[in-house]
Every structure is written in C-alpha cells, then in structure tokens.
C-alpha atoms as a PDB file:
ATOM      1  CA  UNK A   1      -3.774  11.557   1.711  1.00  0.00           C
ATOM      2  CA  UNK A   2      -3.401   7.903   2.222  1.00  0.00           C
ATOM      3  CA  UNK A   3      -5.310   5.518   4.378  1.00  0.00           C
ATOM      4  CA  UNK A   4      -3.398   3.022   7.014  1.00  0.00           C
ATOM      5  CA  UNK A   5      -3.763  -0.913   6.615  1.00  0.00           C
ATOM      6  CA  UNK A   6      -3.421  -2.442   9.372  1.00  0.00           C
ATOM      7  CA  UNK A   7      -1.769  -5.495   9.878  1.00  0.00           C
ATOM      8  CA  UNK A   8      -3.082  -7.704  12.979  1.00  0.00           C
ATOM      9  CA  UNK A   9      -0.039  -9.859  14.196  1.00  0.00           C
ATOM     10  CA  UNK A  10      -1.475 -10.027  18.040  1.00  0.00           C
ATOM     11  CA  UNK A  11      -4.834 -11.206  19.605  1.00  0.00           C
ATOM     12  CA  UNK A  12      -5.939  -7.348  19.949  1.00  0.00           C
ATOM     13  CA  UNK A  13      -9.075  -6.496  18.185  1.00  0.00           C
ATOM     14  CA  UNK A  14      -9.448  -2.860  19.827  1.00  0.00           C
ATOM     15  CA  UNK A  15      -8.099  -1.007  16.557  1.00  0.00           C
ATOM     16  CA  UNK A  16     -11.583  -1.903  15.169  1.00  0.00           C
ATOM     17  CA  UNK A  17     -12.601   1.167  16.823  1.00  0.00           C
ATOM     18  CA  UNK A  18     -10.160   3.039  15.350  1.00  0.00           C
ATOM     19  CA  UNK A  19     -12.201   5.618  12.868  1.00  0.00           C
ATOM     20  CA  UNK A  20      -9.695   6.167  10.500  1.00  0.00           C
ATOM     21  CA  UNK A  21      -8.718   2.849   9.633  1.00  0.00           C
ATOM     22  CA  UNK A  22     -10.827   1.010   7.392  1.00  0.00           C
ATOM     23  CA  UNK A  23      -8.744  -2.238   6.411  1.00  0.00           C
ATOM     24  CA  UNK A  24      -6.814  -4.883   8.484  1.00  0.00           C
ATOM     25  CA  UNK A  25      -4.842  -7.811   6.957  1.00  0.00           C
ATOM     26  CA  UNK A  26      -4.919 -10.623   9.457  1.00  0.00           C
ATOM     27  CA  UNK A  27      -1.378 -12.577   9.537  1.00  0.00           C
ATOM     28  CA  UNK A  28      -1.826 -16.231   9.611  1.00  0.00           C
ATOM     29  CA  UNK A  29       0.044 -16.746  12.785  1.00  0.00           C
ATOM     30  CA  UNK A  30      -3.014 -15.812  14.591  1.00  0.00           C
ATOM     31  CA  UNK A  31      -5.733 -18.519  16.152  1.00  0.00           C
ATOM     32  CA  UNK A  32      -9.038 -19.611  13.767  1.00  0.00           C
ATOM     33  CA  UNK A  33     -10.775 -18.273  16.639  1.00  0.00           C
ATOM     34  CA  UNK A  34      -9.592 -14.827  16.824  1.00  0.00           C
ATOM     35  CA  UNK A  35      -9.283 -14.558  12.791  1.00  0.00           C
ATOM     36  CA  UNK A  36     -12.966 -15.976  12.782  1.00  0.00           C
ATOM     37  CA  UNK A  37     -14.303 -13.216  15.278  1.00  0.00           C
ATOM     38  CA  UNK A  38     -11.663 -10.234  14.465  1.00  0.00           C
ATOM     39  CA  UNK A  39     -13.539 -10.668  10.810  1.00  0.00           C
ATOM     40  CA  UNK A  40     -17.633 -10.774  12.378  1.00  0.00           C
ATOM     41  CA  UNK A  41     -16.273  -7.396  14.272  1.00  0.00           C
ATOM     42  CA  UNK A  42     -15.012  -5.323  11.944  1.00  0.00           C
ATOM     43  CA  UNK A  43     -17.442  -6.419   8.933  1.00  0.00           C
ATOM     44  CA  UNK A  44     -19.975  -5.387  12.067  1.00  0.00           C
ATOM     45  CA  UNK A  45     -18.006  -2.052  12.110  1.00  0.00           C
ATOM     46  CA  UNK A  46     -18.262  -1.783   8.192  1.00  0.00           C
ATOM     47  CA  UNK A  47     -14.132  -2.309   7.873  1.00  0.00           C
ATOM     48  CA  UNK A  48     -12.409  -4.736   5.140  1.00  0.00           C
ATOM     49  CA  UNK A  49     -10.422  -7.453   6.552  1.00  0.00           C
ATOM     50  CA  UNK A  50      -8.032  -9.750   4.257  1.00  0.00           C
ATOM     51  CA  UNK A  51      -5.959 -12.756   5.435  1.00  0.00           C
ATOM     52  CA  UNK A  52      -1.856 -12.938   4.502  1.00  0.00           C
ATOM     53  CA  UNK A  53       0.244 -15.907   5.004  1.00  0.00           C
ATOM     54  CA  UNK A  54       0.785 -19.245   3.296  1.00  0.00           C
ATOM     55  CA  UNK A  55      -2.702 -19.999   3.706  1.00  0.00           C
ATOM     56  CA  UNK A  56      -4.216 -17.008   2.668  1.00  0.00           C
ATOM     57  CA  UNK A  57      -7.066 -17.624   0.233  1.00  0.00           C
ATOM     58  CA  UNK A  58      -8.060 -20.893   2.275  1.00  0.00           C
ATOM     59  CA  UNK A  59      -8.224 -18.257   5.382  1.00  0.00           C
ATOM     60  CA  UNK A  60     -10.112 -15.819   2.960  1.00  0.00           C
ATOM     61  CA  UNK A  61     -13.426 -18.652   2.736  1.00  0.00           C
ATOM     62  CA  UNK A  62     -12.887 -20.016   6.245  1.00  0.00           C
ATOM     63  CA  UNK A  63     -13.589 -16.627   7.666  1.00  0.00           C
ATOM     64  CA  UNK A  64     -15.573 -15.498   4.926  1.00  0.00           C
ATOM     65  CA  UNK A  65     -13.090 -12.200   4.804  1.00  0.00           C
ATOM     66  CA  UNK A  66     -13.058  -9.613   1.652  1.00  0.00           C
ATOM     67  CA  UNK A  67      -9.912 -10.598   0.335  1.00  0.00           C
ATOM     68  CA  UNK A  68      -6.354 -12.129   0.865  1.00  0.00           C
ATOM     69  CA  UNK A  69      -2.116 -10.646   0.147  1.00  0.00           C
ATOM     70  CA  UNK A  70      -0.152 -13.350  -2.154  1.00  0.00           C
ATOM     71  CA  UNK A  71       3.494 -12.528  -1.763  1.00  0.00           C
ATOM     72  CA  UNK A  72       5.257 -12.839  -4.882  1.00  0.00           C
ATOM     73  CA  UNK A  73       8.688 -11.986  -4.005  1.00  0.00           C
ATOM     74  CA  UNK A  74       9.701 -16.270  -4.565  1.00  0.00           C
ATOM     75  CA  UNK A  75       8.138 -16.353  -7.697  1.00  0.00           C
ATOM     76  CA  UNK A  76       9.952 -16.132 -10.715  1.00  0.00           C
ATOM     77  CA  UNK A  77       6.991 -15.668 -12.513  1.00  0.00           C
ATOM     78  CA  UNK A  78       4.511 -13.868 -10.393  1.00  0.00           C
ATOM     79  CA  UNK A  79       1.685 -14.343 -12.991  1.00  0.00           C
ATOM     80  CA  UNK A  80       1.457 -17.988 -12.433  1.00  0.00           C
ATOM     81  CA  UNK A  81      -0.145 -17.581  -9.239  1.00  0.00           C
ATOM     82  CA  UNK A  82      -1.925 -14.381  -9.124  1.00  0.00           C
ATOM     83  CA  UNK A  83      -3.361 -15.346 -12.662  1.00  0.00           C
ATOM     84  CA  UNK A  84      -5.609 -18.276 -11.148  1.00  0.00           C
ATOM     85  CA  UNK A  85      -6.275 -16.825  -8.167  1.00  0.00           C
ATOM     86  CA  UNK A  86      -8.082 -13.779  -9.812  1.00  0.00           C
ATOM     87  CA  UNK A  87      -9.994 -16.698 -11.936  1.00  0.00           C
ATOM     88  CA  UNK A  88     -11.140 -18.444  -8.686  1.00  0.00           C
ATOM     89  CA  UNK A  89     -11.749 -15.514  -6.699  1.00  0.00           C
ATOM     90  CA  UNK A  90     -13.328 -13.035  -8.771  1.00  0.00           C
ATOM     91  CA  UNK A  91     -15.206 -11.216  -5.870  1.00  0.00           C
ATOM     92  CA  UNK A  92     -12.062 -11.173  -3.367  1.00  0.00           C
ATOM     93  CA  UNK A  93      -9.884  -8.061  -2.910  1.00  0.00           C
ATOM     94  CA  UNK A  94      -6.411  -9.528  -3.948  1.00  0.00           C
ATOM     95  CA  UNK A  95      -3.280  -6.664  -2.862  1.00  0.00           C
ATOM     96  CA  UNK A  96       0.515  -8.719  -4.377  1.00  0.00           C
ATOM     97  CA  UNK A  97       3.247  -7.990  -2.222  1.00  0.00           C
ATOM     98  CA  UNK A  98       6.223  -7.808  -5.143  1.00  0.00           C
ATOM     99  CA  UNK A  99       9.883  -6.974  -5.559  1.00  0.00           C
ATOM    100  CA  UNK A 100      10.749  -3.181  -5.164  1.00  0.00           C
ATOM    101  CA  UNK A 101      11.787  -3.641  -8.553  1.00  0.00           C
ATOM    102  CA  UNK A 102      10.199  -2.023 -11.706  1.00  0.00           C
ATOM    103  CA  UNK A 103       9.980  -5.044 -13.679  1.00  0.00           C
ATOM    104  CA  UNK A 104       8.347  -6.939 -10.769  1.00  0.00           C
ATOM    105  CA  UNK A 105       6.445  -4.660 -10.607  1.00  0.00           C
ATOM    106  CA  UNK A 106       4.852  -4.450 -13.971  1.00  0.00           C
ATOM    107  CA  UNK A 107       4.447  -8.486 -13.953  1.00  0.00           C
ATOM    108  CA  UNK A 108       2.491  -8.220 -10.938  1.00  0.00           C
ATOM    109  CA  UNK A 109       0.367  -5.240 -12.481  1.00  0.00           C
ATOM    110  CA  UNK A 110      -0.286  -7.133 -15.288  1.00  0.00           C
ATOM    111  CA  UNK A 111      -2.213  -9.712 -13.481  1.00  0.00           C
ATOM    112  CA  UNK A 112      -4.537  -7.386 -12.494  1.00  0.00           C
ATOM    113  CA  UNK A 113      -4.229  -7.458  -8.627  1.00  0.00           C
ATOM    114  CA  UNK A 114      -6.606  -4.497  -6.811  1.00  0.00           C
ATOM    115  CA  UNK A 115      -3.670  -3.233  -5.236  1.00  0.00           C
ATOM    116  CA  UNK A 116       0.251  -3.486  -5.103  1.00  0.00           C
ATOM    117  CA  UNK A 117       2.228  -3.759  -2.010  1.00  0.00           C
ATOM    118  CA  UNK A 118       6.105  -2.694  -1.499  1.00  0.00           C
ATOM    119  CA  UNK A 119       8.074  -3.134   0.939  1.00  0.00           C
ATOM    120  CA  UNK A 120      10.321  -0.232   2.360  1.00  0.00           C
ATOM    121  CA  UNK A 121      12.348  -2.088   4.695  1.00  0.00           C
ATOM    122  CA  UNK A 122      15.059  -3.600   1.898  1.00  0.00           C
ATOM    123  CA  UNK A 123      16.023  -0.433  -0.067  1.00  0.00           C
ATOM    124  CA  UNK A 124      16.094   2.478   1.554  1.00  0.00           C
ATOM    125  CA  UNK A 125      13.658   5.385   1.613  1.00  0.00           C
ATOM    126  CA  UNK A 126      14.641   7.396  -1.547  1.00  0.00           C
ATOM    127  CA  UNK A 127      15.049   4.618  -3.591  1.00  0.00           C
ATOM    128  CA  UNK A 128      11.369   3.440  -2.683  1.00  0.00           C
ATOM    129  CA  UNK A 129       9.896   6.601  -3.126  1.00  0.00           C
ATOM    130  CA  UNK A 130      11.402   6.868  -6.490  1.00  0.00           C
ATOM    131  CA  UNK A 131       9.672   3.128  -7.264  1.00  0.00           C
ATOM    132  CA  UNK A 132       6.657   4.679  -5.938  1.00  0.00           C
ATOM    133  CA  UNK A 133       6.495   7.646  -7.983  1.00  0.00           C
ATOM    134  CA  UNK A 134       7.609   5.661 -10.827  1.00  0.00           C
ATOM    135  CA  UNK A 135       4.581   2.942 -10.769  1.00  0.00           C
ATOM    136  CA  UNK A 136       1.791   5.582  -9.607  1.00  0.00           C
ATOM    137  CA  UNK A 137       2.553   7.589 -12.908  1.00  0.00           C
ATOM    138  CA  UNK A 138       2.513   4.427 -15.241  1.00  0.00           C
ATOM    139  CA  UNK A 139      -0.144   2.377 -13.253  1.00  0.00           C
ATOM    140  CA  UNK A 140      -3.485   2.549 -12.314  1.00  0.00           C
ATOM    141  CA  UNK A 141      -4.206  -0.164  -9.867  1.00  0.00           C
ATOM    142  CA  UNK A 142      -3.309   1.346  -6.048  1.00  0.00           C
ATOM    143  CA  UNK A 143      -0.250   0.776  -4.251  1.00  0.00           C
ATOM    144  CA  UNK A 144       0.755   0.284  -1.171  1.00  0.00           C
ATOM    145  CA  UNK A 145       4.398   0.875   0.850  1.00  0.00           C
ATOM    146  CA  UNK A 146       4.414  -1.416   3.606  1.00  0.00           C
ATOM    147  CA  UNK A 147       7.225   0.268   6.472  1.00  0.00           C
ATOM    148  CA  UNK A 148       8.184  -1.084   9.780  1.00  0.00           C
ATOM    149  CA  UNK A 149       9.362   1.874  11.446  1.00  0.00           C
ATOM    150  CA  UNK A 150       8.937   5.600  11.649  1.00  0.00           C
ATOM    151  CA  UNK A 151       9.530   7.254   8.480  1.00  0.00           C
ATOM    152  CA  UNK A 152       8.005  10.674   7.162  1.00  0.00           C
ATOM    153  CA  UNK A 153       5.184   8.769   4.860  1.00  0.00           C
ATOM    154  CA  UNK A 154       3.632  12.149   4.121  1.00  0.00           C
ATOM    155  CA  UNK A 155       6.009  12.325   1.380  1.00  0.00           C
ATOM    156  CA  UNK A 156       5.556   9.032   0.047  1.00  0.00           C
ATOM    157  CA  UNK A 157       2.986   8.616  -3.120  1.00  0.00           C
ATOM    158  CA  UNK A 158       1.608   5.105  -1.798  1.00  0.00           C
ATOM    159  CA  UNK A 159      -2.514   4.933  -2.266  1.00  0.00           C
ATOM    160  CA  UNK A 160      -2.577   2.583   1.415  1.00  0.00           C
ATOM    161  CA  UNK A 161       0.474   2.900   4.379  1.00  0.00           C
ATOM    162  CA  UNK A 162       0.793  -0.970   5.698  1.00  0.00           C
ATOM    163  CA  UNK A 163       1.779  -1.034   9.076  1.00  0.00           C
ATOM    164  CA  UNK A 164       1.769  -3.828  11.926  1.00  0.00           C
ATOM    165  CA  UNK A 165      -0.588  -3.446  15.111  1.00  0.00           C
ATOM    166  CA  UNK A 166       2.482  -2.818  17.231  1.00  0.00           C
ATOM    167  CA  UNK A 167       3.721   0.190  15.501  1.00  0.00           C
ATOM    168  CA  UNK A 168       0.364   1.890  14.412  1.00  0.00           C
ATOM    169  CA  UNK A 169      -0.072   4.289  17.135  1.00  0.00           C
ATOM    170  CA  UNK A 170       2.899   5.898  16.188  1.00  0.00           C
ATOM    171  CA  UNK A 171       1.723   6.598  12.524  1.00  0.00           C
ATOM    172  CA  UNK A 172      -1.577   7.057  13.396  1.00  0.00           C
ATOM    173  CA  UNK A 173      -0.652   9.612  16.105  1.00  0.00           C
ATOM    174  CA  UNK A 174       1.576  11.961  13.318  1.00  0.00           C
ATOM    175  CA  UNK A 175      -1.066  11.889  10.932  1.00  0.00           C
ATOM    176  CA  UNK A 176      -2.687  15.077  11.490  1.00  0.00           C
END
C-alpha cells in the first residue's frame, strides 16, 4: 500500500496530526516563518519534511528540514544537477521530479536520488501507470506519482502518492 506525501502550498499546519501521513514537502511560496515552524512541528511529531521550489536545498539548511525535490524536467541533462547535490548533501533525502519518460527516467535513477517523482497530470492515467510499472520492475530506488485530482491510485504501483494540502482529504478519505 502506498503512503501519501503531502505537499503544503497554504499556511495550514493541522495535517501534522494526521496519523497516516508521515512526509510533507513544503512549496517555496510559503513564508520563512511558517516553513521554519511547520518543520519544528512535525520533526516534534516524528514526520519528514523536505522543501521544493527554486530554492530548495538553501530552504533544506535554513530550516534544518530532512531533505529537498529538484525538478529536472528543464534539464537536458538531469545528472548535472542531481550529481552535486548528492555530493554536498549526503545526509539529505533528495526525491527528482523527471519526465514521464523512460529515458528520463533512467538518467535521473542513475544519479542515485532516494526517490523518483512523476507527474500524472501530462499523460494520462494508463500511460503513467504503464511508466510506473515499467520503472518499479527495472529500478530499485522508490517512486512516486504525483496527481492533482481524484484518480483510483489503488491501482497505481507508485512507492509514495504526492498530493497538495487542498486535495488530500479526498485521497486520504478513500483510502480504506
């Protein structure tokens, strides 16, 4: 069964309390304030928080979160900028959004990321969960489908569902 991330894209910290999430990715369009105390609470509530944005790894040390997204899907070579980061930040939990496309895909694996993110919003449901079933046979680092709207995600093979604050008590209420 997979486990919801959470993105945070509002000042709302009452998901913390939420016990079947364990993982938030703060977007960067949120205040240093809230980022700064939305991390204290949920490392409090023993929860993993990364950062996302253009600023991502300089939000991971500001708020002394567990790790940071780097979205890939501008890069022509993906490896360029995943490869240093992993050097620099050997401790931090590092998930690469990439292309739902196989090759993408398998430059962004080979950097050695903790977890993979598609996604599901450009191609179409079947054509994602094809990708998905596709990398989870060949890979072993976890993936993860991120969706913006209601879909039947039981079916899909993703390690980690990625959905926004706004959305989340509609997944989390079908999950039973």
């Amino acid at each position: 069964m997979q486990n919801f991330i959470i993105r945070i894209t509002q000042e709302n910290d009452a998901l913390i309390a939420n016990q079947s999430i364990g993982c938030f990715i703060l977007e960067e369009t949120l205040t240093p304030a809230f980022a700064a105390a939305f991390v204290l609470k949920a490392h409090q509530a023993e929860k993993l928080v990364l950062c996302a944005g253009d600023k991502a790894a300089e939000n991971y040390r500001q708020y002394q979160a567990d790790g940071f997204v780097v979205d890939t899907v501008k890069e022509v070579a993906p490896q360029k900028i995943l490869k240093p980061y992993r050097e620099k930040f050997p401790k931090a939990i590092i998930g690469a959004v990439c292309r739902n496309r196989r090759h993408e895909a398998m430059l962004v694996s080979e950097c050695e990321p903790d977890f993979v993110i598609f996604k599901f919003w450009q191609d179409g449901l079947e054509t994602n969960r094809e990708l998905l079933a596709w990398y989870n046979e060949l890979f072993l680092i976890q993936s993860a489908a991120q969706i913006e709207e209601k879909i039947d995600w039981r079916s899909l093979s993703a390690d980690f569902l990625i959905v926004s604050d706004v959305v989340s008590a509609d997944f989390l209420s079908s999950e039973q």
